[in-house]
PDB file of N, CA and C in Angstrom:
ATOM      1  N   UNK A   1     -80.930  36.005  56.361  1.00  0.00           N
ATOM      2  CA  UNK A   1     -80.757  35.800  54.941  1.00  0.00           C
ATOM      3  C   UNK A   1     -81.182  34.377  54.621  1.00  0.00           C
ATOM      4  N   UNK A   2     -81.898  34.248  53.391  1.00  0.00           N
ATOM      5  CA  UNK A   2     -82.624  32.980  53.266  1.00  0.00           C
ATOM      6  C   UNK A   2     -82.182  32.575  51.642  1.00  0.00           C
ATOM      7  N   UNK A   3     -81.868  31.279  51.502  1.00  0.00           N
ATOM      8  CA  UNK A   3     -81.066  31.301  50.548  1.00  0.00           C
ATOM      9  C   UNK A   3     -82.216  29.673  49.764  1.00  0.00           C
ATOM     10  N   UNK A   4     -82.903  29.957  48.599  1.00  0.00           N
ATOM     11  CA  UNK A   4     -83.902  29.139  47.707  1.00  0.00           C
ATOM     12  C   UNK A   4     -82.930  27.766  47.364  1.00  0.00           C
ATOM     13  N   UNK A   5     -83.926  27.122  47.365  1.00  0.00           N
ATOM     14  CA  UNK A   5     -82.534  25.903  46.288  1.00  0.00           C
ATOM     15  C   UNK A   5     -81.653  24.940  46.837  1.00  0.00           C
ATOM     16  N   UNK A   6     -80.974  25.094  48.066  1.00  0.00           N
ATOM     17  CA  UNK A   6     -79.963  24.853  48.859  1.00  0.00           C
ATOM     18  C   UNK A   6     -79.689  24.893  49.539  1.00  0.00           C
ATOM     19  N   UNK A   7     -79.506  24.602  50.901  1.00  0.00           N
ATOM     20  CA  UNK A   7     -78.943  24.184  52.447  1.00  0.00           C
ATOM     21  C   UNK A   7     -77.559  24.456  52.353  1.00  0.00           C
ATOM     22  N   UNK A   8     -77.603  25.553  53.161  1.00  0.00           N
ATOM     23  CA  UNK A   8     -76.113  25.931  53.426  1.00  0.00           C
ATOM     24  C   UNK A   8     -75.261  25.838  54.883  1.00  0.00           C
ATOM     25  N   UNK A   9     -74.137  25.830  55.240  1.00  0.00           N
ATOM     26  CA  UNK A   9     -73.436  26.042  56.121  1.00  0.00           C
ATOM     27  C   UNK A   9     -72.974  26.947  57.186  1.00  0.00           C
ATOM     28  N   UNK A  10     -72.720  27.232  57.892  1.00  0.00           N
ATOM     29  CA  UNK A  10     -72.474  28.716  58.852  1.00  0.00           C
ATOM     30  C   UNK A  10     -70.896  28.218  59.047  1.00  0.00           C
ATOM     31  N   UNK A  11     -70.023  28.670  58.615  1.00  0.00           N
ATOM     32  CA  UNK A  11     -68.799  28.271  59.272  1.00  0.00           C
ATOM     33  C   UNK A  11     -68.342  28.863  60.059  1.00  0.00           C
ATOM     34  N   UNK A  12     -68.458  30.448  60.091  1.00  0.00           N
ATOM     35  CA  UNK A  12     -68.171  31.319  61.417  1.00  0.00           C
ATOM     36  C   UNK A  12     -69.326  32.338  61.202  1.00  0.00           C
ATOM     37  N   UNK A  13     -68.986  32.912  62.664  1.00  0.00           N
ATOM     38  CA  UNK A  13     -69.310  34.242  62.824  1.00  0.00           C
ATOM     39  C   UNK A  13     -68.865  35.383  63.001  1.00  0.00           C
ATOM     40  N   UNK A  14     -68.705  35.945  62.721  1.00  0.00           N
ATOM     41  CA  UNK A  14     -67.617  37.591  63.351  1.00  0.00           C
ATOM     42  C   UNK A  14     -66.409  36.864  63.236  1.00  0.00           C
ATOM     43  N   UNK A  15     -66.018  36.307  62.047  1.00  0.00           N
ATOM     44  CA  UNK A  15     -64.448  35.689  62.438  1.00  0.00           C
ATOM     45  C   UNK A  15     -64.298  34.615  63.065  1.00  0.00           C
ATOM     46  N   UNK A  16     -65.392  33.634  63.619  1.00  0.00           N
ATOM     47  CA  UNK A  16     -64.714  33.096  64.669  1.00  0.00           C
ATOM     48  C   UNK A  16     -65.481  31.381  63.886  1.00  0.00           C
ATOM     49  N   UNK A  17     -64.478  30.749  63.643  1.00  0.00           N
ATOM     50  CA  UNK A  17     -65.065  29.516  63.009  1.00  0.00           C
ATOM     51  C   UNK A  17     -65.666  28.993  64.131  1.00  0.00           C
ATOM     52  N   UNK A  18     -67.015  28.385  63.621  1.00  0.00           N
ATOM     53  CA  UNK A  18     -67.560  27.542  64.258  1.00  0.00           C
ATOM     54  C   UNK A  18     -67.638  25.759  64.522  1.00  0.00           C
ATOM     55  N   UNK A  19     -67.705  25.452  66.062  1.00  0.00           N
ATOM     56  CA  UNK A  19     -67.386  23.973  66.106  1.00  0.00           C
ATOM     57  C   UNK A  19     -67.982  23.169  65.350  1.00  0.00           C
ATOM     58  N   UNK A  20     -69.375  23.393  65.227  1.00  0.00           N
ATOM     59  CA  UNK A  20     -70.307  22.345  64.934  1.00  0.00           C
ATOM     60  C   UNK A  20     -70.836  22.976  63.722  1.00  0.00           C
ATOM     61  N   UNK A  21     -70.710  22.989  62.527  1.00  0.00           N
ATOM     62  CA  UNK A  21     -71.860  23.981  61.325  1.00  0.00           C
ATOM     63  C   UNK A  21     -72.960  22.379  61.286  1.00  0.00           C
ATOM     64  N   UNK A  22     -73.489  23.425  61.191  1.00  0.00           N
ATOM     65  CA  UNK A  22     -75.300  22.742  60.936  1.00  0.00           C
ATOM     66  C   UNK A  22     -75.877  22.918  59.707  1.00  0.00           C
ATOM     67  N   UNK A  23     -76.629  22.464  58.973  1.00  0.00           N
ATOM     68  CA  UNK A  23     -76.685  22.583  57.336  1.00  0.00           C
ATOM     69  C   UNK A  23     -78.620  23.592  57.709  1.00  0.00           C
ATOM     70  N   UNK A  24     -78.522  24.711  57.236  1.00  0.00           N
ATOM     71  CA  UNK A  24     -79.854  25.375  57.094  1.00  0.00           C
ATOM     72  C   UNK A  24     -79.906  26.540  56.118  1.00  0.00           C
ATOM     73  N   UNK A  25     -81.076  26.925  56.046  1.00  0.00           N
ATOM     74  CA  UNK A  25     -81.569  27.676  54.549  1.00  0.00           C
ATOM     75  C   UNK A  25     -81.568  29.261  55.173  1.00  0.00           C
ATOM     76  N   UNK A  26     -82.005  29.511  55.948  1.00  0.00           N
ATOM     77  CA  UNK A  26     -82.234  30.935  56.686  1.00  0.00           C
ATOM     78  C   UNK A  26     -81.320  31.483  57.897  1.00  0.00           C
ATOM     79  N   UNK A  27     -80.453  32.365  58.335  1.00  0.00           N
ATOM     80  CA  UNK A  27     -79.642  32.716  59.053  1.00  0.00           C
ATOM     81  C   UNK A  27     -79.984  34.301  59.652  1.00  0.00           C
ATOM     82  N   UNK A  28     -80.471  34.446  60.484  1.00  0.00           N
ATOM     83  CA  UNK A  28     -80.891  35.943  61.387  1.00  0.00           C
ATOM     84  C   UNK A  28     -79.523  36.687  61.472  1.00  0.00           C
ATOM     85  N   UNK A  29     -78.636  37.706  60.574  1.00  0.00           N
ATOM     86  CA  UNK A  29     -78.014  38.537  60.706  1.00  0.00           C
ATOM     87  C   UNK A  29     -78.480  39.776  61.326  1.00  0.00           C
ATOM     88  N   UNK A  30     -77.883  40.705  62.271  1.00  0.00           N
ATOM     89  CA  UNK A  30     -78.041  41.629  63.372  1.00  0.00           C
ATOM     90  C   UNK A  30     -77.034  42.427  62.825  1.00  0.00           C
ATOM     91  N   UNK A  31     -77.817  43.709  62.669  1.00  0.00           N
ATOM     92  CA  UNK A  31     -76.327  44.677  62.571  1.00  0.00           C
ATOM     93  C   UNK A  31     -74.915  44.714  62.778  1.00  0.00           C
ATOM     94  N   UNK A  32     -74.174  44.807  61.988  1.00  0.00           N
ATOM     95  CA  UNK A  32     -72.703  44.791  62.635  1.00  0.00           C
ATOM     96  C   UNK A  32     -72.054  43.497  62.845  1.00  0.00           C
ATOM     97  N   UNK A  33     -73.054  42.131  62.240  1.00  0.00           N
ATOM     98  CA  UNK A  33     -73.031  40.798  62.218  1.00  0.00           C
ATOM     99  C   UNK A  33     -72.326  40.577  61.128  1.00  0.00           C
ATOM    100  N   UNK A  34     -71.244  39.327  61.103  1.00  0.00           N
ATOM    101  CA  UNK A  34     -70.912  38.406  59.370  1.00  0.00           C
ATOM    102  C   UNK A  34     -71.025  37.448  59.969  1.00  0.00           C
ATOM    103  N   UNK A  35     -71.588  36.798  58.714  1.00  0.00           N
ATOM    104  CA  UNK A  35     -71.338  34.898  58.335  1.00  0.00           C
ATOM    105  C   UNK A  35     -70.948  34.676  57.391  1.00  0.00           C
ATOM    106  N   UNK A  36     -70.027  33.649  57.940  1.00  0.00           N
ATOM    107  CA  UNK A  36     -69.015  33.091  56.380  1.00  0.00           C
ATOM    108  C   UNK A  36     -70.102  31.342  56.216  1.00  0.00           C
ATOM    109  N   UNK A  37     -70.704  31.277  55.188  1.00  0.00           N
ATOM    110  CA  UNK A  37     -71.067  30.204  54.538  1.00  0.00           C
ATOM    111  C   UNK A  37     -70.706  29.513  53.386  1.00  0.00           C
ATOM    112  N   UNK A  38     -71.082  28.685  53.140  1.00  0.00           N
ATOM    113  CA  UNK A  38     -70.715  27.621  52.211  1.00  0.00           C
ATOM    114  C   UNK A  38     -71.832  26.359  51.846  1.00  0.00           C
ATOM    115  N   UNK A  39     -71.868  26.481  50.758  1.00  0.00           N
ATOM    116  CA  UNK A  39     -72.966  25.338  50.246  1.00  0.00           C
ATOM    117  C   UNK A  39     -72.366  24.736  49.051  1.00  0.00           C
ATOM    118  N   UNK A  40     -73.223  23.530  48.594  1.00  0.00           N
ATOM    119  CA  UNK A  40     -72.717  22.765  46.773  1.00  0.00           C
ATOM    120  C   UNK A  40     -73.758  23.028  46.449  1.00  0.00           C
ATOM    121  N   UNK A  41     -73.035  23.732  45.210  1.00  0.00           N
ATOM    122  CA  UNK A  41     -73.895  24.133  44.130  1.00  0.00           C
ATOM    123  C   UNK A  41     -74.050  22.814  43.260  1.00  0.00           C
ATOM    124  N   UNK A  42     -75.142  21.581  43.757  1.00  0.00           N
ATOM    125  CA  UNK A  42     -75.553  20.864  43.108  1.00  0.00           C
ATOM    126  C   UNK A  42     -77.113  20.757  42.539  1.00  0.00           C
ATOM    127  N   UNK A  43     -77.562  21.825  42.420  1.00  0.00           N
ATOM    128  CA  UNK A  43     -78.877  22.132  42.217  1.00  0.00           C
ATOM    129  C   UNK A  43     -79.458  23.361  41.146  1.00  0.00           C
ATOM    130  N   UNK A  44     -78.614  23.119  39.726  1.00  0.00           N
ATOM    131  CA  UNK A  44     -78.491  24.134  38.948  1.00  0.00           C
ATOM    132  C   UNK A  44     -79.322  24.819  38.778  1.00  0.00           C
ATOM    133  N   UNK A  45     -79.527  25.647  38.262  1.00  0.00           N
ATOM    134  CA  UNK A  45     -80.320  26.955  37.801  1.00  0.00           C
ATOM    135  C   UNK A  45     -80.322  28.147  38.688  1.00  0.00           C
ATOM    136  N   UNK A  46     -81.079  29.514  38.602  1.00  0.00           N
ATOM    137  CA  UNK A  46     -81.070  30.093  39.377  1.00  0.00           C
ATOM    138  C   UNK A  46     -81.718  30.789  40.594  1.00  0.00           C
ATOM    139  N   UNK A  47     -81.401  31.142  41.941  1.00  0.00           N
ATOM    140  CA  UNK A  47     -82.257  30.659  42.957  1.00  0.00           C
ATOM    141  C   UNK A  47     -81.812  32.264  43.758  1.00  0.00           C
ATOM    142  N   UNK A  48     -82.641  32.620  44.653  1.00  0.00           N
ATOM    143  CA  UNK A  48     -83.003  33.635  45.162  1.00  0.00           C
ATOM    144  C   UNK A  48     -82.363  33.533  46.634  1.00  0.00           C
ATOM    145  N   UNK A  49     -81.518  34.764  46.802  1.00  0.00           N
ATOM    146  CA  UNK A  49     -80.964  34.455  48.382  1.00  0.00           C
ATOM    147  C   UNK A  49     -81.378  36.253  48.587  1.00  0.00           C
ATOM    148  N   UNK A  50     -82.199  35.963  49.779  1.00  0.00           N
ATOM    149  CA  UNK A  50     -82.821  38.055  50.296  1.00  0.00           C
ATOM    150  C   UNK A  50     -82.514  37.394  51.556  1.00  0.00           C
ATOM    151  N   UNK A  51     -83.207  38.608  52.196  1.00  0.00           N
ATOM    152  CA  UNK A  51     -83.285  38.515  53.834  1.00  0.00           C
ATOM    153  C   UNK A  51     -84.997  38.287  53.601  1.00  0.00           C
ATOM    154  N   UNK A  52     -84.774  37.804  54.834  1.00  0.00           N
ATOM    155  CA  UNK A  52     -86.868  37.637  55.136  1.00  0.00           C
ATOM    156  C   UNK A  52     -87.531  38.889  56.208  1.00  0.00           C
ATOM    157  N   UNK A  53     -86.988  39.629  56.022  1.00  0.00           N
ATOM    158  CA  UNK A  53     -87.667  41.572  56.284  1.00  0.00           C
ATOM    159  C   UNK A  53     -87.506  41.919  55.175  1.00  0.00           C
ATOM    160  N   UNK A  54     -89.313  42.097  54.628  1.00  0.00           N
ATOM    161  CA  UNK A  54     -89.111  42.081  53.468  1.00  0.00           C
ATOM    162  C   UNK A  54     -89.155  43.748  53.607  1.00  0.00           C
ATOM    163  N   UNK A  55     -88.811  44.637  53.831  1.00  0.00           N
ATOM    164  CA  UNK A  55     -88.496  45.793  54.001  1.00  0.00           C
ATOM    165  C   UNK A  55     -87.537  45.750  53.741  1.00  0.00           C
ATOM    166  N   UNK A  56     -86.561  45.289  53.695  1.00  0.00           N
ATOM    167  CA  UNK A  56     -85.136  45.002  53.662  1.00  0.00           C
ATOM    168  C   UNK A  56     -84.918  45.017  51.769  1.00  0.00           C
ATOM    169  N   UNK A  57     -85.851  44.070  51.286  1.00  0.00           N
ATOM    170  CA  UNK A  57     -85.713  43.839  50.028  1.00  0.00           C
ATOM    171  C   UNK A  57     -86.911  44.712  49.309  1.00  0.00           C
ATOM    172  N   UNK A  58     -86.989  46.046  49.276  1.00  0.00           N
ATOM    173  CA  UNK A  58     -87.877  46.792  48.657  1.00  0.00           C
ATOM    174  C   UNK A  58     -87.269  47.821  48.266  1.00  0.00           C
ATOM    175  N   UNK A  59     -87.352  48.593  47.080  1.00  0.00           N
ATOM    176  CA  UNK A  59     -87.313  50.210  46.996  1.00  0.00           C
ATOM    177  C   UNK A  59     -87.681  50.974  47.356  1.00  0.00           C
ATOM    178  N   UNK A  60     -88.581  51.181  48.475  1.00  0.00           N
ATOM    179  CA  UNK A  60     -89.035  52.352  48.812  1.00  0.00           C
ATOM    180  C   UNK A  60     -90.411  52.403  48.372  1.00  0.00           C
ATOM    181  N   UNK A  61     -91.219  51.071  47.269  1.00  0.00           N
ATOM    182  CA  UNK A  61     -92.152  50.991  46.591  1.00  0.00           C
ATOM    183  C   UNK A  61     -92.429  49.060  46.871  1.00  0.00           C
ATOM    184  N   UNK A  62     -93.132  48.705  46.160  1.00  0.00           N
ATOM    185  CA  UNK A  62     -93.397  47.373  45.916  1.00  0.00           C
ATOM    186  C   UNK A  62     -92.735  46.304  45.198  1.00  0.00           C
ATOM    187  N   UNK A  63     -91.729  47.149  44.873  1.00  0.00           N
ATOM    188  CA  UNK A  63     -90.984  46.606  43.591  1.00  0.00           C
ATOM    189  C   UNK A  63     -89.789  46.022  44.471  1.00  0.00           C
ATOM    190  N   UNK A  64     -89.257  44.541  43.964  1.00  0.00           N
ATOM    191  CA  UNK A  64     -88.084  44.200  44.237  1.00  0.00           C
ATOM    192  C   UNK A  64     -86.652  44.876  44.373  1.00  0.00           C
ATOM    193  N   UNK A  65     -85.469  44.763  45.970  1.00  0.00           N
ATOM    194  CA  UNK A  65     -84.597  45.517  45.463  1.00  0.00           C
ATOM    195  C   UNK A  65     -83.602  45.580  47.103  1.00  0.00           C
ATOM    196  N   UNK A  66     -82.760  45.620  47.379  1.00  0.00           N
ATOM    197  CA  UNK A  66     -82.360  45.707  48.624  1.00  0.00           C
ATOM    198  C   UNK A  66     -81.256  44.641  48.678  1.00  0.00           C
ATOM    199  N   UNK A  67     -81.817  44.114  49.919  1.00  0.00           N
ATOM    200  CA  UNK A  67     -81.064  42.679  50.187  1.00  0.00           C
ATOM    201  C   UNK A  67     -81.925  41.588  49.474  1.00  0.00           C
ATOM    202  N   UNK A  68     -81.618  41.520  47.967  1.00  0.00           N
ATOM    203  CA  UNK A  68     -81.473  40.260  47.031  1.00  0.00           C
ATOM    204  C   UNK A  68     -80.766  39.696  46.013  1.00  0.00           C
ATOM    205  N   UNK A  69     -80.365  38.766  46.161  1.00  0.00           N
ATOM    206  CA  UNK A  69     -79.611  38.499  45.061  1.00  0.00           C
ATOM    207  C   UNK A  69     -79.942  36.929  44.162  1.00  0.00           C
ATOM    208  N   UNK A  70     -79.654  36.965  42.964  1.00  0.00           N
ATOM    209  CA  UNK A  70     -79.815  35.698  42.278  1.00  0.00           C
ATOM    210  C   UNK A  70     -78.317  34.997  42.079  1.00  0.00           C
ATOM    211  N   UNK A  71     -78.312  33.794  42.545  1.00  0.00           N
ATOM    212  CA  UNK A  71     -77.448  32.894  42.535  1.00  0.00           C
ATOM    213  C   UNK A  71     -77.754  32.110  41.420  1.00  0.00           C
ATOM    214  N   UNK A  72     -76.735  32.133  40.204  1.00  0.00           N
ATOM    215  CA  UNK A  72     -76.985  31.588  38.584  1.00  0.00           C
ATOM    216  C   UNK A  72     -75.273  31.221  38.750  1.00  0.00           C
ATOM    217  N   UNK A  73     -75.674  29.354  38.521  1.00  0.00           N
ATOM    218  CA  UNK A  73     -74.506  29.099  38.295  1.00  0.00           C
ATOM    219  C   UNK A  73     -74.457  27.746  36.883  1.00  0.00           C
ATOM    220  N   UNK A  74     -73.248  27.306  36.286  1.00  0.00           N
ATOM    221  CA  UNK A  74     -72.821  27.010  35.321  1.00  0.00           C
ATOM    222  C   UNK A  74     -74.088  25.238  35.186  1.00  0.00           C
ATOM    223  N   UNK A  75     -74.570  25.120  34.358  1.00  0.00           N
ATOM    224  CA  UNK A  75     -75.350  23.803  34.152  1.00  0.00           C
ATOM    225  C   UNK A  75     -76.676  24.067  34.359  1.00  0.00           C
ATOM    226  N   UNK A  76     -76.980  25.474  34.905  1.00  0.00           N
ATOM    227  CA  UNK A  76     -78.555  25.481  34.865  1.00  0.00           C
ATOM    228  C   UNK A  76     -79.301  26.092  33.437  1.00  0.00           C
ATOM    229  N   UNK A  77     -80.436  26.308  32.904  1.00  0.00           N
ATOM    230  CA  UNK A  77     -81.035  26.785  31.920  1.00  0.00           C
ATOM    231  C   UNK A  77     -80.876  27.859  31.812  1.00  0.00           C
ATOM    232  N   UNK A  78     -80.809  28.923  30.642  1.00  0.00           N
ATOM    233  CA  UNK A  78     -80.480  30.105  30.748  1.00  0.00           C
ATOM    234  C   UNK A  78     -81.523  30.326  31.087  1.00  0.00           C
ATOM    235  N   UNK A  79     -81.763  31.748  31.569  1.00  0.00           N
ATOM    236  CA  UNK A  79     -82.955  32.645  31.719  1.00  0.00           C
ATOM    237  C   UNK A  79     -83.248  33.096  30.307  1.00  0.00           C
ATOM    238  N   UNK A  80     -85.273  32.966  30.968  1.00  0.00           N
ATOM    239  CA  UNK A  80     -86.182  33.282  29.910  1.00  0.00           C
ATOM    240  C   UNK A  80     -85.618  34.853  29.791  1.00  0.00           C
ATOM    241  N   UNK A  81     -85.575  35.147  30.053  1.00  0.00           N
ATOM    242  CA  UNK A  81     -85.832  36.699  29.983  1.00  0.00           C
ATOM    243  C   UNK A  81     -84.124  37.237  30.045  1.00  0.00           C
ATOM    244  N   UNK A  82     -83.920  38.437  30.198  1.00  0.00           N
ATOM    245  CA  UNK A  82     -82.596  39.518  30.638  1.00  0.00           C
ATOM    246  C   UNK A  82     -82.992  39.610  32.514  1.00  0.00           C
ATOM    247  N   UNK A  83     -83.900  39.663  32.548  1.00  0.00           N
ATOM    248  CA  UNK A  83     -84.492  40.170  34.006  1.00  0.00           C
ATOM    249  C   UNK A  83     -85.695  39.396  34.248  1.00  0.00           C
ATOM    250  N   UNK A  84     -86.472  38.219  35.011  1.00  0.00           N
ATOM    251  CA  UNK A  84     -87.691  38.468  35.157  1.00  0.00           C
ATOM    252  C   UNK A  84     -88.057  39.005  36.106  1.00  0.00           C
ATOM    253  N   UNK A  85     -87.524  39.816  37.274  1.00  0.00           N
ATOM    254  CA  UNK A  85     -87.673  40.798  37.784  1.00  0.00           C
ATOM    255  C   UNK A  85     -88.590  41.798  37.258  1.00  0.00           C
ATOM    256  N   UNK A  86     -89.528  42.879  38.150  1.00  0.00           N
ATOM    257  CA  UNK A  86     -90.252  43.781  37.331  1.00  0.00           C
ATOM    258  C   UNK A  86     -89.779  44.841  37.661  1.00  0.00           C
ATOM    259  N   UNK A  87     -89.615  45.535  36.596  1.00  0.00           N
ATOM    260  CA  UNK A  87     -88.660  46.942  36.850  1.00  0.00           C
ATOM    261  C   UNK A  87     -89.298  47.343  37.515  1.00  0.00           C
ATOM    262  N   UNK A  88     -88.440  48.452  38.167  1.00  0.00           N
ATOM    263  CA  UNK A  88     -89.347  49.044  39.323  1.00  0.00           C
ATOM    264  C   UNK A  88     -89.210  50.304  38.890  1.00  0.00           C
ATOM    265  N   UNK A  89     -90.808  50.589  39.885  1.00  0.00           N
ATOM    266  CA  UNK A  89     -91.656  51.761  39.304  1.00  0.00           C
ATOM    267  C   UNK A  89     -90.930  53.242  40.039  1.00  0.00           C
ATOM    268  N   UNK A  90     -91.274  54.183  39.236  1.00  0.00           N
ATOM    269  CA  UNK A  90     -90.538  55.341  39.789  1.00  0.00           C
ATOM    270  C   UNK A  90     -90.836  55.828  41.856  1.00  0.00           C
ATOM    271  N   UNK A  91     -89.961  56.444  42.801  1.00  0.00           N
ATOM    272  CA  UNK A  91     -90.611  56.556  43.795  1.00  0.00           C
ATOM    273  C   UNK A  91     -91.641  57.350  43.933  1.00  0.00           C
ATOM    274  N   UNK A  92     -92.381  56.958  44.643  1.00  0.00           N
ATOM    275  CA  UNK A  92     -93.976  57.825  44.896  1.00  0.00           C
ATOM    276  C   UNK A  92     -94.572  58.113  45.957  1.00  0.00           C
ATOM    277  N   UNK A  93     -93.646  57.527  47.182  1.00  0.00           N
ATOM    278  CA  UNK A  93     -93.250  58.231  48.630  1.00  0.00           C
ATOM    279  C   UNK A  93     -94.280  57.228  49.377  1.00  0.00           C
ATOM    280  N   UNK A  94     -94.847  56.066  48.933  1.00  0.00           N
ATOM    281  CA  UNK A  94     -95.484  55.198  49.439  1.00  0.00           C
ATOM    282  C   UNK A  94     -94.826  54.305  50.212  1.00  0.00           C
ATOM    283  N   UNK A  95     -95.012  53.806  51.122  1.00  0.00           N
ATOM    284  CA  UNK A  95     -94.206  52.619  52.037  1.00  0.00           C
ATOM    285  C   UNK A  95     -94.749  51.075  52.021  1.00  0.00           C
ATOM    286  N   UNK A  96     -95.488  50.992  50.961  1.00  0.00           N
ATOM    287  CA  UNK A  96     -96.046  49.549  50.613  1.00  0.00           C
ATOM    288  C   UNK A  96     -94.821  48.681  50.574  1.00  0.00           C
ATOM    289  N   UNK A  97     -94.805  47.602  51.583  1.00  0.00           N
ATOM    290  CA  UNK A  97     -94.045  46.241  51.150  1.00  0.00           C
ATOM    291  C   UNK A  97     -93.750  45.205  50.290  1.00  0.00           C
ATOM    292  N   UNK A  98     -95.393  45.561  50.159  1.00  0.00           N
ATOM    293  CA  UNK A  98     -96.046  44.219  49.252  1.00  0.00           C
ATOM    294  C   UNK A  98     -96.316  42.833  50.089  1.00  0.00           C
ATOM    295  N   UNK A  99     -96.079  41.748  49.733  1.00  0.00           N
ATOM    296  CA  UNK A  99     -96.579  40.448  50.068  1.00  0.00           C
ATOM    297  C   UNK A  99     -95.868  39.761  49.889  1.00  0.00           C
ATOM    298  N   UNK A 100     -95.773  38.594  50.046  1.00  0.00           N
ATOM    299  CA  UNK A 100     -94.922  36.965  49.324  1.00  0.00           C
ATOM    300  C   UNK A 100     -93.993  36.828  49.965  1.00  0.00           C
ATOM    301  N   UNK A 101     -93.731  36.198  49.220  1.00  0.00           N
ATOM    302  CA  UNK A 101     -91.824  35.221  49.334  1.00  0.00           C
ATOM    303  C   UNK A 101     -91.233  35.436  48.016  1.00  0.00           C
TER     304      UNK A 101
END
């Protein structure tokens, strides 16, 4: 899970606090895995935390959707839009990923 904007913390894993947290943006979760994190939200507006399999974050199509989420917190600009997300298109049994970040 890769989190835009902000350097975050690992404080445990599976329950089990960790000695040393290290401050990083991306964390390799494995099935059947938790991490408890923590970051400051000193970097307002809103910022994108997915996993980086981007299979992970798809519909079934090209379109955004899975493991993503937008992190919008208090002092940043509102959003232009309701969504700038692009709706996604009906399924069509294609397995396209797409591209990017």
């Amino acid at each position: 899970m890769h989190l835009h904007g902000h350097d975050f913390a690992v404080l445990a894993k599976d329950g089990e606090p960790l000695k040393n947290p290290q401050p990083m943006n991306t964390v390799n979760v494995a099935p059947g895995e938790t991490y408890d994190i923590a970051f400051v939200a000193n970097n307002p507006g809103a910022w994108v935390f997915h996993c980086h399999e981007l299979h992970h974050t798809m519909n079934g199509s090209s379109q955004p959707g899975g493991l993503i989420q937008i992190i919008r917190y208090e002092g940043g600009p509102p959003p232009a839009q309701p969504s700038t997300l692009p709706r996604p298109a009906p399924p069509s049994g294609g397995g396209g990923h797409g591209r990017g970040h």
